[in-house]
N, C-alpha and C. Protein backbone atom coordinates (compact mmCIF):
# COMPACT_ATOMS: atom_id res chain seq x y z
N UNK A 1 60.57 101.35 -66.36
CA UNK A 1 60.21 102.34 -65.38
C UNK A 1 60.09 103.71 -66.06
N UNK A 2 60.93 104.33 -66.81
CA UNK A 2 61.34 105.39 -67.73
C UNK A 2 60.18 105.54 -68.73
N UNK A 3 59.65 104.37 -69.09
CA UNK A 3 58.36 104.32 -70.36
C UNK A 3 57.25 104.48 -69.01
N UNK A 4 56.92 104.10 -68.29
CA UNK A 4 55.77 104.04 -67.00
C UNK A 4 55.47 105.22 -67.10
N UNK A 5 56.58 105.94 -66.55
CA UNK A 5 56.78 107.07 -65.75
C UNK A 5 56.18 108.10 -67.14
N UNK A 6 56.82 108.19 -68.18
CA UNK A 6 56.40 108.90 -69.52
C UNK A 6 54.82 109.16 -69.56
N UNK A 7 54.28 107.66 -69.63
CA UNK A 7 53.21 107.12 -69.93
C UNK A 7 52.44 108.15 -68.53
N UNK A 8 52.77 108.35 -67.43
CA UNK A 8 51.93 108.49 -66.38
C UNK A 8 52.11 110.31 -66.45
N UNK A 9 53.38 110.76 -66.93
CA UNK A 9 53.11 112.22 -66.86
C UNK A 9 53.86 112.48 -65.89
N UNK A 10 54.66 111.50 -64.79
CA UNK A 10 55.29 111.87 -63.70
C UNK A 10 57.03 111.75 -63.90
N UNK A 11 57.97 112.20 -63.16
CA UNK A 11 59.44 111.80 -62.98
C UNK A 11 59.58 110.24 -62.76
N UNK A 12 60.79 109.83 -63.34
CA UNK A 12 61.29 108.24 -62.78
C UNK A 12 61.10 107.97 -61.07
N UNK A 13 61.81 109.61 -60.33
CA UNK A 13 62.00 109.08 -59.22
C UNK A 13 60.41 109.27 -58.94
N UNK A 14 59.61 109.79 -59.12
CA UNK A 14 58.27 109.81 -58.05
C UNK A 14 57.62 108.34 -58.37
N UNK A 15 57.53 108.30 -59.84
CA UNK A 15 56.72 106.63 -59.58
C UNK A 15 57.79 105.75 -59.08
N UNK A 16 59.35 105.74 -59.10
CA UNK A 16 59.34 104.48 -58.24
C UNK A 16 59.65 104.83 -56.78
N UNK A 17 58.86 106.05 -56.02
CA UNK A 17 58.71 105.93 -54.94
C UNK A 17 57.55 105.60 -54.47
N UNK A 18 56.84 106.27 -55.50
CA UNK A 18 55.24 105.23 -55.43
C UNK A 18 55.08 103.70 -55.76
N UNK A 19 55.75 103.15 -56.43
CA UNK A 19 55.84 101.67 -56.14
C UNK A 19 56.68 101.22 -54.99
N UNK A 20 57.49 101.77 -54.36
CA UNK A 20 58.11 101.52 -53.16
C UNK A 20 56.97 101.54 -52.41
N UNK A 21 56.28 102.94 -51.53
CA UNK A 21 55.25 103.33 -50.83
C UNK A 21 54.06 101.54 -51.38
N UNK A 22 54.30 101.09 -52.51
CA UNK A 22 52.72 100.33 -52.40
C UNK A 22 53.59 99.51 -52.21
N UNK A 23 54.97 98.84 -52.50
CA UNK A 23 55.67 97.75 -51.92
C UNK A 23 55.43 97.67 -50.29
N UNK A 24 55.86 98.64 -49.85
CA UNK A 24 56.01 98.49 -48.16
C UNK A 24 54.27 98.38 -47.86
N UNK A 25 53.42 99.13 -48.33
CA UNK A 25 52.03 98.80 -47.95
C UNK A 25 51.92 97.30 -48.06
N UNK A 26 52.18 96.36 -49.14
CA UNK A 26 51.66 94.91 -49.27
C UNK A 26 52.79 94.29 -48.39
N UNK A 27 53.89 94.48 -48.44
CA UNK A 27 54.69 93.56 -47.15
C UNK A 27 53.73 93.84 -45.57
N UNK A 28 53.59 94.70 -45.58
CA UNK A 28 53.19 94.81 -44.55
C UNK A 28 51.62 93.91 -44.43
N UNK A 29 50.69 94.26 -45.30
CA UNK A 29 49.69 93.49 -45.43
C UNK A 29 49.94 91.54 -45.00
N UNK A 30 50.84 91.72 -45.40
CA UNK A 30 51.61 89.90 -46.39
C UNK A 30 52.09 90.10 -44.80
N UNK A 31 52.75 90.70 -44.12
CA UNK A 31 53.24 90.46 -42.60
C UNK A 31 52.25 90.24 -41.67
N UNK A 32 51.24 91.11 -41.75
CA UNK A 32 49.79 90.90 -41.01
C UNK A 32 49.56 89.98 -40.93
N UNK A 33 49.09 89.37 -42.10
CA UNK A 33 48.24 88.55 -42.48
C UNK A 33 49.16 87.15 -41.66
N UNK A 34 50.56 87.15 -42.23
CA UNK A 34 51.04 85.96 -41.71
C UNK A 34 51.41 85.67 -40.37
N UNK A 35 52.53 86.91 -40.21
CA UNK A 35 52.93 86.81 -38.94
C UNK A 35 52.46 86.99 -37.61
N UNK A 36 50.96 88.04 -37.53
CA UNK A 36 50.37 88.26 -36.49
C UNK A 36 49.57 87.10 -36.83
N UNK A 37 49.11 86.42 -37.55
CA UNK A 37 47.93 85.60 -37.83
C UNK A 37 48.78 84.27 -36.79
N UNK A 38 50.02 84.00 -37.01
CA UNK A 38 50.86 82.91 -36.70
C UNK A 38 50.81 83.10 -35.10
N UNK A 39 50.85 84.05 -34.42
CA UNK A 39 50.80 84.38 -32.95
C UNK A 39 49.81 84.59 -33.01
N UNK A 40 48.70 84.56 -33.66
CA UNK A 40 47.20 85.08 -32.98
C UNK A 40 46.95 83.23 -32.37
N UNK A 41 47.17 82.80 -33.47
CA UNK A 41 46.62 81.15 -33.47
C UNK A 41 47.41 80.10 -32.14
N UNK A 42 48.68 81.12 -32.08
CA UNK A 42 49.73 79.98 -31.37
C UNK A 42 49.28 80.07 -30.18
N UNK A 43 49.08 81.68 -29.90
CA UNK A 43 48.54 82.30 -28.47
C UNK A 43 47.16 81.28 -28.18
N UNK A 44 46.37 80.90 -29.02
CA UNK A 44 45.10 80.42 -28.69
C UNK A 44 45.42 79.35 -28.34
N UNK A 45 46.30 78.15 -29.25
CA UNK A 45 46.66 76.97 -29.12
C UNK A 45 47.30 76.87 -27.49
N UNK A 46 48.49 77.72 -26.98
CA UNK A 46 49.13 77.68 -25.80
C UNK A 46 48.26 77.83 -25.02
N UNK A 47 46.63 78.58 -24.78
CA UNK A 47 45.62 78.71 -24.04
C UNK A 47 44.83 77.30 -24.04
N UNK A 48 44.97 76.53 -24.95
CA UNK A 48 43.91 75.47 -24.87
C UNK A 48 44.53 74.28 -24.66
N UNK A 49 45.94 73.99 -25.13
CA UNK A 49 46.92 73.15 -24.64
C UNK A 49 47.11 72.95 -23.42
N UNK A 50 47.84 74.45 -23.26
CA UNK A 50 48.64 74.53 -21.98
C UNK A 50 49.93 74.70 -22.38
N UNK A 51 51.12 75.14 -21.98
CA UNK A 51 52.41 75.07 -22.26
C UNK A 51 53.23 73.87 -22.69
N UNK A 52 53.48 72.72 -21.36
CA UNK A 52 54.10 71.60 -21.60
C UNK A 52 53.17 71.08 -22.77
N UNK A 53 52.45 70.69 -22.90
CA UNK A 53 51.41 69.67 -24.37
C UNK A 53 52.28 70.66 -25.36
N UNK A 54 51.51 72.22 -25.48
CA UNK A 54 51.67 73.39 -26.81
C UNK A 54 53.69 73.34 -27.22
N UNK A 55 54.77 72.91 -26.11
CA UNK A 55 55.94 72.74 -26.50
C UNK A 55 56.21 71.46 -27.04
N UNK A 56 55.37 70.60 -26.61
CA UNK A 56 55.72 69.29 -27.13
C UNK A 56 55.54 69.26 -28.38
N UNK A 57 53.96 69.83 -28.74
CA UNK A 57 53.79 69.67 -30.39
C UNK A 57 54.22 70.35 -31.02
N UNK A 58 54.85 71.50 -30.65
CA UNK A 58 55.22 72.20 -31.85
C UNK A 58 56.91 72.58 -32.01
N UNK A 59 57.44 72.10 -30.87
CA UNK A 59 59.34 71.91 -30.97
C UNK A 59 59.97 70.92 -31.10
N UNK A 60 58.89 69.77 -30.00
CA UNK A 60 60.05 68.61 -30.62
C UNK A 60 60.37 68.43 -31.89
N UNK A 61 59.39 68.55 -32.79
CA UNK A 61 59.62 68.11 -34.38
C UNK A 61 61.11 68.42 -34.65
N UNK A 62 60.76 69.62 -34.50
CA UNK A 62 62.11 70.71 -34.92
C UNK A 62 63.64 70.63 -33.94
N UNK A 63 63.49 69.87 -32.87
CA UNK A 63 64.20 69.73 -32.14
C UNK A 63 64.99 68.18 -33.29
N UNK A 64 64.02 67.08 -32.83
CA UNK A 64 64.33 66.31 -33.41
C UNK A 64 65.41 66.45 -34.98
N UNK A 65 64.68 67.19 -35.84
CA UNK A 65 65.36 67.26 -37.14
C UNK A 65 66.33 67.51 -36.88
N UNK A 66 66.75 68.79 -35.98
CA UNK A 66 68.25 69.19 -35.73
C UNK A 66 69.04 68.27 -35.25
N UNK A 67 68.21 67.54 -34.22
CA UNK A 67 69.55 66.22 -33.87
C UNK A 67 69.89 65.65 -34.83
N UNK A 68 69.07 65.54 -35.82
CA UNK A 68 69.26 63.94 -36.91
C UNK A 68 70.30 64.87 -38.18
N UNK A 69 70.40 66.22 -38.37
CA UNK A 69 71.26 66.73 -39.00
C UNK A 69 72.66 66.56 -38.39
N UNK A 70 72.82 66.61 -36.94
CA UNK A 70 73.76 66.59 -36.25
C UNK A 70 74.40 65.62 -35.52
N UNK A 71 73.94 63.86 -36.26
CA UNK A 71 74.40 62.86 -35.83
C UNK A 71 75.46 62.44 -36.67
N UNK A 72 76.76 62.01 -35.49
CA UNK A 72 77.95 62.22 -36.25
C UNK A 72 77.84 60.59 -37.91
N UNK A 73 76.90 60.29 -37.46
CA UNK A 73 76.83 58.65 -38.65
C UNK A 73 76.66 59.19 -39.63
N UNK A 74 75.79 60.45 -39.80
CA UNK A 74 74.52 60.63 -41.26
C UNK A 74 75.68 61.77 -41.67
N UNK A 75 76.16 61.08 -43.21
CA UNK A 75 76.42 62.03 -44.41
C UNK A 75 76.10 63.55 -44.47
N UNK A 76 77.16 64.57 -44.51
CA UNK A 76 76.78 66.05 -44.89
C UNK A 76 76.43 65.85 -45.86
N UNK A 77 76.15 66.86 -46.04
CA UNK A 77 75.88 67.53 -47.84
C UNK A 77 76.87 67.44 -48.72
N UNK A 78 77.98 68.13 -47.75
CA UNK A 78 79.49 68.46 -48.44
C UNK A 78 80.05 66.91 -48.26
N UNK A 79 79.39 65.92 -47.83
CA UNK A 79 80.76 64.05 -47.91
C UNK A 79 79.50 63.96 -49.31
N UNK A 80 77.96 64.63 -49.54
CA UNK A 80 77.26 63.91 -50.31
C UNK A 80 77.92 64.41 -51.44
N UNK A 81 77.97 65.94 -51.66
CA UNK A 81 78.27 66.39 -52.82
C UNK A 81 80.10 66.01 -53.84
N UNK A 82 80.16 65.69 -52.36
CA UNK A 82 81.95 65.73 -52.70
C UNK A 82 82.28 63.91 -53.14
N UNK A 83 80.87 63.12 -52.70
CA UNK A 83 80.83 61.86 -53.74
C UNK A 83 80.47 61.80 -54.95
N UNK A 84 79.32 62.52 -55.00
CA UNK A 84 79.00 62.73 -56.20
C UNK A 84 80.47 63.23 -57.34
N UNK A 85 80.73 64.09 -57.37
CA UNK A 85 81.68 64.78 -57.56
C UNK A 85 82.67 63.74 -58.36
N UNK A 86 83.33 63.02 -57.30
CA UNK A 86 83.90 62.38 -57.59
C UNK A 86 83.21 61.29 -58.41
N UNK A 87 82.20 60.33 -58.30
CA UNK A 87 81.51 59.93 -59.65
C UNK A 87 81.69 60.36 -60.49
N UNK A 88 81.19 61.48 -60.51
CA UNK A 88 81.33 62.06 -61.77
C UNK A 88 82.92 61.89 -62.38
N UNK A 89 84.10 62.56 -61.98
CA UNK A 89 85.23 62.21 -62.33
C UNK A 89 85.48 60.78 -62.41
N UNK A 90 85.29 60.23 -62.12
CA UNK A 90 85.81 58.15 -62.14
C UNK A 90 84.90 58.15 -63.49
N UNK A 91 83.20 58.50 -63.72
CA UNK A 91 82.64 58.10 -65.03
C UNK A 91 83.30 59.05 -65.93
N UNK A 92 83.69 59.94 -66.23
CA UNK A 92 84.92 60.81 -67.27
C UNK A 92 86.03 59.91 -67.62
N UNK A 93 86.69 59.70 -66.80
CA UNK A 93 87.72 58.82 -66.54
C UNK A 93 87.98 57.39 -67.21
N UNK A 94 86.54 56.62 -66.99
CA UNK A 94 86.24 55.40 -67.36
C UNK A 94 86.46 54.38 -66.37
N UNK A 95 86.79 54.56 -65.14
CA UNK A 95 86.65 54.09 -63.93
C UNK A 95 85.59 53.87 -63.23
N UNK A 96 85.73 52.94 -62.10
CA UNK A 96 84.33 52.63 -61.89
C UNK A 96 84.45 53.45 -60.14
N UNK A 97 83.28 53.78 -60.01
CA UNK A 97 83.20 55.04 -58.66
C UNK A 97 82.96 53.82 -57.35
N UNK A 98 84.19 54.88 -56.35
CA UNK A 98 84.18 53.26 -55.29
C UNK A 98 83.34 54.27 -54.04
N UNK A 99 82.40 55.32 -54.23
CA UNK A 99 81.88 56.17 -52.55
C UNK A 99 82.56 56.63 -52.55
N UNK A 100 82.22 56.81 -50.86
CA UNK A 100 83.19 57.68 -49.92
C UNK A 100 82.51 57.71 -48.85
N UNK A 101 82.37 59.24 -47.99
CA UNK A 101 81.76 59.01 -46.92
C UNK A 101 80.31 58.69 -46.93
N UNK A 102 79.48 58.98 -48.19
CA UNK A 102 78.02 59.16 -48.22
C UNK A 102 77.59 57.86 -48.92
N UNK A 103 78.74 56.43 -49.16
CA UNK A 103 78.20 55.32 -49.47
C UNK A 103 78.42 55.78 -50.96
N UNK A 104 77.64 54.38 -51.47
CA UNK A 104 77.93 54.41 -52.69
C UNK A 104 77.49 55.18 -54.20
N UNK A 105 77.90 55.21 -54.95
CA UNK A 105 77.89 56.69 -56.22
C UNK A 105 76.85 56.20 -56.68
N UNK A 106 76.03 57.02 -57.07
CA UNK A 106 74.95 56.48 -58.04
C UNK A 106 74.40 57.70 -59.11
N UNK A 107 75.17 57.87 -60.17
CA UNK A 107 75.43 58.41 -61.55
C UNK A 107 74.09 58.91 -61.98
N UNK A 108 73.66 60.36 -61.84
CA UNK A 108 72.44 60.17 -63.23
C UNK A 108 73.03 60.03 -64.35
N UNK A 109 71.71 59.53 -65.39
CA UNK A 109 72.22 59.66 -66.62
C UNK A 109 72.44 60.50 -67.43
């Protein structure tokens, strides 16, 4: 920044308020572009759908996933990681890895 700034003839702080000033210009661009673009399209879709159809396609998905994260059968992260884990210690060890909650160990090499 210090060599930039040299190079340009200006203070540290003015060019990096001028790269701030062009930061917030392209977020904002990059926000346009996405986020109004995302409600321009949804708004059209809910007009040509209709509501009930336009909720069906585009929440259940997301509805769904959340249940299937939140079924008490299916393995966390933390029973996956905390098997692993333990693999790992039993192959240190020279023991052979018996699971846990996430089923059985399976070692990379």
């Amino acid at each position: 920044l210090s060599e930039a700034a040299r190079r340009e003839g200006i203070g540290a702080a003015q060019l990096s308020a001028a790269l701030g000033a062009a930061a917030a210009r392209a977020g904002w661009e990059v926000g346009n572009v996405h986020v109004f673009g995302f409600y321009r399209e949804s708004l059209a879709a809910l007009r040509r759908e209709g509501m009930p159809r336009y909720l069906r396609r585009a929440v259940v998905p997301y509805l769904r996933g959340a249940g299937g994260h939140l079924r008490p059968s299916r393995p966390t992260y933390t029973d996956k990681a905390l098997t692993w884990v333990d693999g790992r210690r039993a192959a240190r060890a020279g023991s052979v890895p018996t699971g846990g909650p996430g089923g059985p160990v399976t070692l990379d090499p």
